[in-house]
Each structure stands twice: as structure tokens, then as C-alpha cells.
PDB file of N, CA and C in Angstrom:
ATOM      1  N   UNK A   1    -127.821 147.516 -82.198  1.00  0.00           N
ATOM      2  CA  UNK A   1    -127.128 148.768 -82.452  1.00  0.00           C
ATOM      3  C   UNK A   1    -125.723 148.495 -82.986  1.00  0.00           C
ATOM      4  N   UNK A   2    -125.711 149.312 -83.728  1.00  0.00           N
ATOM      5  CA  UNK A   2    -123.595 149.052 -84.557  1.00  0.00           C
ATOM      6  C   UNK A   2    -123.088 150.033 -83.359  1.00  0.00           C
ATOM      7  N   UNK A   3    -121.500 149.074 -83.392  1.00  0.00           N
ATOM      8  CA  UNK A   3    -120.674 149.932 -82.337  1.00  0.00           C
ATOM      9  C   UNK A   3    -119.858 150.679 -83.505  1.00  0.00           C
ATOM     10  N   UNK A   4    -119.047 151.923 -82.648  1.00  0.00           N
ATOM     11  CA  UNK A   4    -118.250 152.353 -83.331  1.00  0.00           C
ATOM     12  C   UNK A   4    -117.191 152.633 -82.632  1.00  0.00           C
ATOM     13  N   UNK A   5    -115.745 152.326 -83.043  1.00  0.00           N
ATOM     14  CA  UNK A   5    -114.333 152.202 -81.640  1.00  0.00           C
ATOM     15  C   UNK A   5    -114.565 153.469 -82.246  1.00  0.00           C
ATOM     16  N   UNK A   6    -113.677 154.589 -81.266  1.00  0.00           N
ATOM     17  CA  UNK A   6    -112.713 155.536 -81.105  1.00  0.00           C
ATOM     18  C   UNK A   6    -111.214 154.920 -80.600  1.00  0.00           C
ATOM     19  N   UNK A   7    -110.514 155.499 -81.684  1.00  0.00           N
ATOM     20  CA  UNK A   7    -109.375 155.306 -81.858  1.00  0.00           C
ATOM     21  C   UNK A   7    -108.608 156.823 -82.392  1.00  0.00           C
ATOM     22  N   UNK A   8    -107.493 156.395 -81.026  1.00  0.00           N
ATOM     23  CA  UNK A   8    -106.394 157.751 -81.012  1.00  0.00           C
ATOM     24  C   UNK A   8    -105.698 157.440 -82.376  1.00  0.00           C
ATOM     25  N   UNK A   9    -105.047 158.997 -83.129  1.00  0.00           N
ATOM     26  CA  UNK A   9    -104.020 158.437 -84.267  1.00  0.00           C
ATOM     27  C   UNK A   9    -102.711 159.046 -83.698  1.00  0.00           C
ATOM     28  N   UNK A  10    -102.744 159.806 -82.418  1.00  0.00           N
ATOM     29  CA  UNK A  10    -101.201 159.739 -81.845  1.00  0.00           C
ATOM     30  C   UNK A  10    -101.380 158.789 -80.929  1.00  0.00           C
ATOM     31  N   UNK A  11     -99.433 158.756 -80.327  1.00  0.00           N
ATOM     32  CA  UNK A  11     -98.831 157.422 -79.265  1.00  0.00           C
ATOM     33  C   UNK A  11     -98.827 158.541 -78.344  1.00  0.00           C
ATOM     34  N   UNK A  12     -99.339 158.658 -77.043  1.00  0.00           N
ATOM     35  CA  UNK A  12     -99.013 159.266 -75.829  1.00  0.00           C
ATOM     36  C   UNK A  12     -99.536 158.954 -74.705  1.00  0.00           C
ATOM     37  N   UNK A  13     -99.861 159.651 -73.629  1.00  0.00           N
ATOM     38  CA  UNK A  13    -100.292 159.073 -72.207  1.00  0.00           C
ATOM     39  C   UNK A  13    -101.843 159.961 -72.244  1.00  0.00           C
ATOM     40  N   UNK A  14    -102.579 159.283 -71.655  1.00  0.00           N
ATOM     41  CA  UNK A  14    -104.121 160.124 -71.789  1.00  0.00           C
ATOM     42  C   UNK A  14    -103.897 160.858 -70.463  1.00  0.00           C
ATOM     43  N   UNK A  15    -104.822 162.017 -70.411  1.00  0.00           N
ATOM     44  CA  UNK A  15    -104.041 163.412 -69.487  1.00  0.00           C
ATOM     45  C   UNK A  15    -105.792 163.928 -69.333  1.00  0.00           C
ATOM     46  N   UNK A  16    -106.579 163.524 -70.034  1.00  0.00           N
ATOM     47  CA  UNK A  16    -107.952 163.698 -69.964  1.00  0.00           C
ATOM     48  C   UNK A  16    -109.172 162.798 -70.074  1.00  0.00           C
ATOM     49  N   UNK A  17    -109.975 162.532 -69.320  1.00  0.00           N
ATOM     50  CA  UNK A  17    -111.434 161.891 -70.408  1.00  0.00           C
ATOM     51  C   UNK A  17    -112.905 163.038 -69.819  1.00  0.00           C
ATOM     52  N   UNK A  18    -112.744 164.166 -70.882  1.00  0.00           N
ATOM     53  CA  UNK A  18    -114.049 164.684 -70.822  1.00  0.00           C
ATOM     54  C   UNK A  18    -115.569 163.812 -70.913  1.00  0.00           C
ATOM     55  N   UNK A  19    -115.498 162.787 -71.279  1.00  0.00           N
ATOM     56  CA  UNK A  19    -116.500 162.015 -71.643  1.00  0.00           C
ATOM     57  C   UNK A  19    -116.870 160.635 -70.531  1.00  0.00           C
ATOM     58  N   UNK A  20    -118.294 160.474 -70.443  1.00  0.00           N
ATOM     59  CA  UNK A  20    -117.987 159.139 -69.523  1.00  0.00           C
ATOM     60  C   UNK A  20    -119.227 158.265 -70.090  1.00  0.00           C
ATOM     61  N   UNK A  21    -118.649 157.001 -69.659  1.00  0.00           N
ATOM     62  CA  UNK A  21    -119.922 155.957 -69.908  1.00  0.00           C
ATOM     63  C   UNK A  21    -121.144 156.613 -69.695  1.00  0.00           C
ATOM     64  N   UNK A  22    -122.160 156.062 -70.615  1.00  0.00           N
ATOM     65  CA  UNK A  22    -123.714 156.456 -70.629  1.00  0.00           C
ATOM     66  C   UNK A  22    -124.310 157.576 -71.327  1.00  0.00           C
ATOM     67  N   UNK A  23    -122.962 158.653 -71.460  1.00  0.00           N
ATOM     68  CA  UNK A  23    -122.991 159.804 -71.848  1.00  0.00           C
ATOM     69  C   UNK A  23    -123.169 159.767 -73.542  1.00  0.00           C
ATOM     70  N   UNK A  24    -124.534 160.827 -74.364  1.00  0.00           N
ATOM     71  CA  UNK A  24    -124.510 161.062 -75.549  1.00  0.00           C
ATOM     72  C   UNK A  24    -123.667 161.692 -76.090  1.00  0.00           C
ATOM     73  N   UNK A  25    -122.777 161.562 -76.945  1.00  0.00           N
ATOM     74  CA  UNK A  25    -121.945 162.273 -77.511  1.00  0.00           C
ATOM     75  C   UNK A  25    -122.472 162.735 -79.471  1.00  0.00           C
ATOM     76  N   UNK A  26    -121.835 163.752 -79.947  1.00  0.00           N
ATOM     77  CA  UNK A  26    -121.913 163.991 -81.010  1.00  0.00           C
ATOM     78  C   UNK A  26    -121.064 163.656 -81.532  1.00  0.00           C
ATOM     79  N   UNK A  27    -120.895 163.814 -83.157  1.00  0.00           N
ATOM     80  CA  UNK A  27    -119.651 163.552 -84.209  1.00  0.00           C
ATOM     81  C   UNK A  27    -118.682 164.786 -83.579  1.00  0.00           C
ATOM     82  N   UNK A  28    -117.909 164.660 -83.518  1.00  0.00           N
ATOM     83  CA  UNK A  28    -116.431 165.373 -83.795  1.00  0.00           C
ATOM     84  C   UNK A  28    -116.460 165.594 -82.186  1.00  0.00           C
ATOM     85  N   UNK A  29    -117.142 165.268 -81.019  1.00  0.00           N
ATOM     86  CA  UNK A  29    -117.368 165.794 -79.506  1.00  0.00           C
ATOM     87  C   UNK A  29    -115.936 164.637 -78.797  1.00  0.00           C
ATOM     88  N   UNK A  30    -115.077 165.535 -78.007  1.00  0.00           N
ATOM     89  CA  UNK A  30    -113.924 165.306 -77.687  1.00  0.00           C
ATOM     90  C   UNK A  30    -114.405 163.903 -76.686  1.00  0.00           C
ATOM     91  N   UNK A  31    -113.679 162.704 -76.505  1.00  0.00           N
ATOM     92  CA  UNK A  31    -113.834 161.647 -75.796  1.00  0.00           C
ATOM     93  C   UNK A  31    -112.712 161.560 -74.842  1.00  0.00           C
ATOM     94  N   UNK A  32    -111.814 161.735 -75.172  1.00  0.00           N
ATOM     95  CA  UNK A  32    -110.484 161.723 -74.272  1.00  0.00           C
ATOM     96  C   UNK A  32    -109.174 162.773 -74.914  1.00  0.00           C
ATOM     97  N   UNK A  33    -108.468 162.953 -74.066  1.00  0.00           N
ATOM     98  CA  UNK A  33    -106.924 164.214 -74.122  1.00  0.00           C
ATOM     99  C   UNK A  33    -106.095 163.058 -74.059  1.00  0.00           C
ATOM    100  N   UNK A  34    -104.877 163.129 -75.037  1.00  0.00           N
ATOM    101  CA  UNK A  34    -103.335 162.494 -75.025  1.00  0.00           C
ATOM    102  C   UNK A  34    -102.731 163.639 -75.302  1.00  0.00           C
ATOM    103  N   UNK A  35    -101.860 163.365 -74.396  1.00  0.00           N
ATOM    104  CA  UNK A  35    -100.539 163.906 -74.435  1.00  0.00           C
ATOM    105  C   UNK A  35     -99.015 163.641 -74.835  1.00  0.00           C
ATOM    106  N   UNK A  36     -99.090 164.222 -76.213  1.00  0.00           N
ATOM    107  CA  UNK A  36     -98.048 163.733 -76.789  1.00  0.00           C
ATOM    108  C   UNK A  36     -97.299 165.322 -77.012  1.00  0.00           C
ATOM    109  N   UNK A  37     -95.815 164.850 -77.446  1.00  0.00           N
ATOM    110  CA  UNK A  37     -94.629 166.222 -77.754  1.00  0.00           C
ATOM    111  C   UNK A  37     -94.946 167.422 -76.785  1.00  0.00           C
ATOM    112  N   UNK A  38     -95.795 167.686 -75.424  1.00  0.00           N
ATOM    113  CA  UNK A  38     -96.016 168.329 -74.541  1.00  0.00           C
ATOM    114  C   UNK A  38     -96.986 169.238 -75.258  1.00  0.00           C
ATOM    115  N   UNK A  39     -98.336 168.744 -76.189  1.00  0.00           N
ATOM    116  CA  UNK A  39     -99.148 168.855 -76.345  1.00  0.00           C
ATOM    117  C   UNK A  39    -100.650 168.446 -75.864  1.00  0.00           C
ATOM    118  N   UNK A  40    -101.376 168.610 -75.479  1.00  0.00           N
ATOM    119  CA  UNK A  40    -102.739 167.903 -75.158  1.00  0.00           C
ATOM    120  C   UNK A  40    -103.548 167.777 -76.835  1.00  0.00           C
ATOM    121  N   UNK A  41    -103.741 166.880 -76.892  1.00  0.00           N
ATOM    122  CA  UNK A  41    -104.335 166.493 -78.450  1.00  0.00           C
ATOM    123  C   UNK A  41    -105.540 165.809 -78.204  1.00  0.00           C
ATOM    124  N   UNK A  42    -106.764 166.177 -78.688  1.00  0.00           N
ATOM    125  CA  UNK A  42    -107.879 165.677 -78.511  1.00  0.00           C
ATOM    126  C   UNK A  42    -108.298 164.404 -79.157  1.00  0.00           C
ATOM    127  N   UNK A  43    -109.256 163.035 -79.034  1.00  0.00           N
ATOM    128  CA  UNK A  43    -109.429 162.478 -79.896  1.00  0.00           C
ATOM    129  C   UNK A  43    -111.032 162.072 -80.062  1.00  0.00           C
ATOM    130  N   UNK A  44    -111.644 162.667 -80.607  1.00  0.00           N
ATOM    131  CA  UNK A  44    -112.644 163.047 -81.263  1.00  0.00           C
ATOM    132  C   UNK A  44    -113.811 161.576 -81.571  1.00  0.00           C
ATOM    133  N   UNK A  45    -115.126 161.879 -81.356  1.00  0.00           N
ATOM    134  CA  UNK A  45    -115.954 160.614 -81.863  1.00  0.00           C
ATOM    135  C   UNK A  45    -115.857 160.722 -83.170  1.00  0.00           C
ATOM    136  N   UNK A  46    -115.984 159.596 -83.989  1.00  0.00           N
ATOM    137  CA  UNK A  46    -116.740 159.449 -85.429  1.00  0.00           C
ATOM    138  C   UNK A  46    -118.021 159.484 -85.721  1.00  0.00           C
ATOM    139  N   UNK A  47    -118.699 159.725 -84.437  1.00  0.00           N
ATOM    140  CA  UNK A  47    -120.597 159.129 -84.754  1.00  0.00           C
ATOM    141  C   UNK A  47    -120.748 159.788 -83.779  1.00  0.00           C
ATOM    142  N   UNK A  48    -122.055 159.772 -84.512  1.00  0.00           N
ATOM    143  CA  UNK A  48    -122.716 159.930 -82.577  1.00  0.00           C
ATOM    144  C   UNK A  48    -123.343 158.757 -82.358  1.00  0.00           C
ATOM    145  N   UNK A  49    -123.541 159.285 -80.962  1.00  0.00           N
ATOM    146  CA  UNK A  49    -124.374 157.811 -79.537  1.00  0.00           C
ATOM    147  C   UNK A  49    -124.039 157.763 -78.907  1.00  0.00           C
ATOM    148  N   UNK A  50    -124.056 156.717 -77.611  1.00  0.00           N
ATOM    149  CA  UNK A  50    -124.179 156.689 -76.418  1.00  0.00           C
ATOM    150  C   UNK A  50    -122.671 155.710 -76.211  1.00  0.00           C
ATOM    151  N   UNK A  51    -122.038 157.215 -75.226  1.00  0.00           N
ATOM    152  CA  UNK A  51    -120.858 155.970 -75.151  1.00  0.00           C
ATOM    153  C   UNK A  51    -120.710 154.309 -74.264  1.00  0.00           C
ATOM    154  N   UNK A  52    -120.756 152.892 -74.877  1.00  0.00           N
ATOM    155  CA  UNK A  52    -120.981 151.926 -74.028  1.00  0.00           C
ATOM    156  C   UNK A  52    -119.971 151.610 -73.144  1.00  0.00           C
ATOM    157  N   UNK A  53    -118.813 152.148 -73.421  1.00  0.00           N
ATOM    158  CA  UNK A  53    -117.526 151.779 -73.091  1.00  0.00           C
ATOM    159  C   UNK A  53    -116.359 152.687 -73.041  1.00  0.00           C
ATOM    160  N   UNK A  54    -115.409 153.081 -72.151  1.00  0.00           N
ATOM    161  CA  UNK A  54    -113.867 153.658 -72.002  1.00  0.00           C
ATOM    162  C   UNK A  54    -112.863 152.613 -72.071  1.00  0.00           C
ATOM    163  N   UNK A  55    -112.131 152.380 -72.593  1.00  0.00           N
ATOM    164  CA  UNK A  55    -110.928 151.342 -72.369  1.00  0.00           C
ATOM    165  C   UNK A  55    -109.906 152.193 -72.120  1.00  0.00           C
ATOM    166  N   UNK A  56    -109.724 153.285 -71.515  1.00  0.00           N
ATOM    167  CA  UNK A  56    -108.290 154.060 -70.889  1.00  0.00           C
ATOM    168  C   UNK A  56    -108.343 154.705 -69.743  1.00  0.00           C
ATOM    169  N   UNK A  57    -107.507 154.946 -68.629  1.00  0.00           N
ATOM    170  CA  UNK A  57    -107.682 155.365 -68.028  1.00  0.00           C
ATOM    171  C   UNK A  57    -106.467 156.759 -68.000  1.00  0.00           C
ATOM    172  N   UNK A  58    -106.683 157.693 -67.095  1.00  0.00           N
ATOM    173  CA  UNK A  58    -105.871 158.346 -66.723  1.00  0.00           C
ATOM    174  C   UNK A  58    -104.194 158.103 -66.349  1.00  0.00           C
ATOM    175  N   UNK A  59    -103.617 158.585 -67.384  1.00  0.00           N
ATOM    176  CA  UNK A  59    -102.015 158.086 -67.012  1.00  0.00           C
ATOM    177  C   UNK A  59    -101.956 156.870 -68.061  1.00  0.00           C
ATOM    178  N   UNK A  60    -102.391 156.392 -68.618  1.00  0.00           N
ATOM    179  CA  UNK A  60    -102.469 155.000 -69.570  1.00  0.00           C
ATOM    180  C   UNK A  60    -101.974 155.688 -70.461  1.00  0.00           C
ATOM    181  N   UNK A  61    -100.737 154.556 -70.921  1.00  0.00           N
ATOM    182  CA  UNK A  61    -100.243 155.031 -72.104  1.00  0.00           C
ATOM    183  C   UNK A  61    -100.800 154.186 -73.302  1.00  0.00           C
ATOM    184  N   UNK A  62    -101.280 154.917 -74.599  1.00  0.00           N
ATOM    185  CA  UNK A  62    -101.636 154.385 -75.647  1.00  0.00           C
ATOM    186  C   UNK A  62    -100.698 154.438 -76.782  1.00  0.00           C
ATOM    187  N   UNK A  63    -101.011 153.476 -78.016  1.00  0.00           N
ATOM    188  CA  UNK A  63    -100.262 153.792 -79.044  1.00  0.00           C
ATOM    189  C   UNK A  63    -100.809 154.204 -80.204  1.00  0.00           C
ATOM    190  N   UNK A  64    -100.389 154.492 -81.249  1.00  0.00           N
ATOM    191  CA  UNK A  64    -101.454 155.123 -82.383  1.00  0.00           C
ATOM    192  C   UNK A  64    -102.063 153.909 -83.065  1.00  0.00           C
ATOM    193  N   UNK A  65    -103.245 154.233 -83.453  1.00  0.00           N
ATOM    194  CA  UNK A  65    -104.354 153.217 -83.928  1.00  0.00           C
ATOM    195  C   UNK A  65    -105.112 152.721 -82.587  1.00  0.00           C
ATOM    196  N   UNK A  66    -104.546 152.935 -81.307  1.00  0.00           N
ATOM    197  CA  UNK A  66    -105.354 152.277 -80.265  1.00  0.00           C
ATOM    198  C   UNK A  66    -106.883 152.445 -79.985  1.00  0.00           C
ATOM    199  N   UNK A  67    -107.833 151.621 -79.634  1.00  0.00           N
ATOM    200  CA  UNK A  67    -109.131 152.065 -79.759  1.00  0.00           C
ATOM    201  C   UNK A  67    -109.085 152.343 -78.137  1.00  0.00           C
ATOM    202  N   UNK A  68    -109.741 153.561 -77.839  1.00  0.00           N
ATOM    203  CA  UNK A  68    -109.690 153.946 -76.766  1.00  0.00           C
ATOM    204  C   UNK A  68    -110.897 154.330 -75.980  1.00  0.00           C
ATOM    205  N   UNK A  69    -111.867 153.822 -76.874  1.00  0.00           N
ATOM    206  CA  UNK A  69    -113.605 153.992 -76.326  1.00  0.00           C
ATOM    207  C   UNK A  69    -114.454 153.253 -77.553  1.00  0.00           C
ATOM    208  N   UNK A  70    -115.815 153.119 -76.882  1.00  0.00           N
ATOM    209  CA  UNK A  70    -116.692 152.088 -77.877  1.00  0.00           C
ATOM    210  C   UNK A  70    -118.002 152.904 -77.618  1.00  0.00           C
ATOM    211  N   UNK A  71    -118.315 153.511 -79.281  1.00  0.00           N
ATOM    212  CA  UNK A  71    -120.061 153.779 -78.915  1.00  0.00           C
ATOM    213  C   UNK A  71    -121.414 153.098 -79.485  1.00  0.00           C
ATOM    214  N   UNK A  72    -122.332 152.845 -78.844  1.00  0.00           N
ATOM    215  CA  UNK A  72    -123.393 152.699 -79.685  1.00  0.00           C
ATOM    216  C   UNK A  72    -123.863 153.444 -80.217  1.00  0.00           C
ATOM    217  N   UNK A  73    -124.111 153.176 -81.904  1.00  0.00           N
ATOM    218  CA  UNK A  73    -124.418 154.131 -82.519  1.00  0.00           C
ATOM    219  C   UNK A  73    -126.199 153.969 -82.963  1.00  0.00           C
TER     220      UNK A  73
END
């Protein structure tokens, strides 16, 4: 199977993960919330499939370009 990262394009602290390992997701289906400029900003799959992986947790601060989940596609 090809993976595909999700990667945030803002720098902020993650404040959400609607999504969890194992779970099917669709194209554009929200994976995790950052919170940046006292916004919640969503960051979105590219693919669909099965997510194999989270690399963030709650309160983790990320930076932009960070990959912040891995799916099999």
C-alpha cells in the first residue's frame, strides 16, 4: 500500500484529533485541529484510507509543513 503524510500548512498547538488510528477516512475528512491566531484550523486528508499512524498529540506544538499523520492509501 502507498502511504500518504498529512501535513499541517499552519505553525500552532493541536487543540483537536477528530480522527484515530485504524479509522477510514475520506479526501478532504478533518484529521486533526491547530490552533493558531486564536483560531481552530482544520487539517484535512489528501486521500483516502486507513489511518496507520498519528504523530501529534494534544497540546503538541507543530510547525508548518509538519507531517502530522500517515495513511494507507
Amino acid at each position: 500500500m502507498a502511504e500518504i503524510k498529512i501535513v499541517t500548512e499552519v505553525a500552532g498547538r493541536i487543540c483537536g484529533i477528530p480522527a484515530s488510528v485504524g479509522s477510514n477516512v475520506s479526501d478532504g475528512e478533518d484529521i486533526v485541529l491547530v490552533e493558531a491566531m486564536k483560531m481552530e484550523i482544520p487539517v484535512p486528508s489528501s486521500g483516502k484510507g486507513k489511518i496507520k499512524e498519528i504523530l501529534v498529540s494534544i497540546d503538541d506544538v507543530v510547525a508548518e509543513g509538519q507531517t502530522v499523520a500517515i495513511l494507507d492509501a
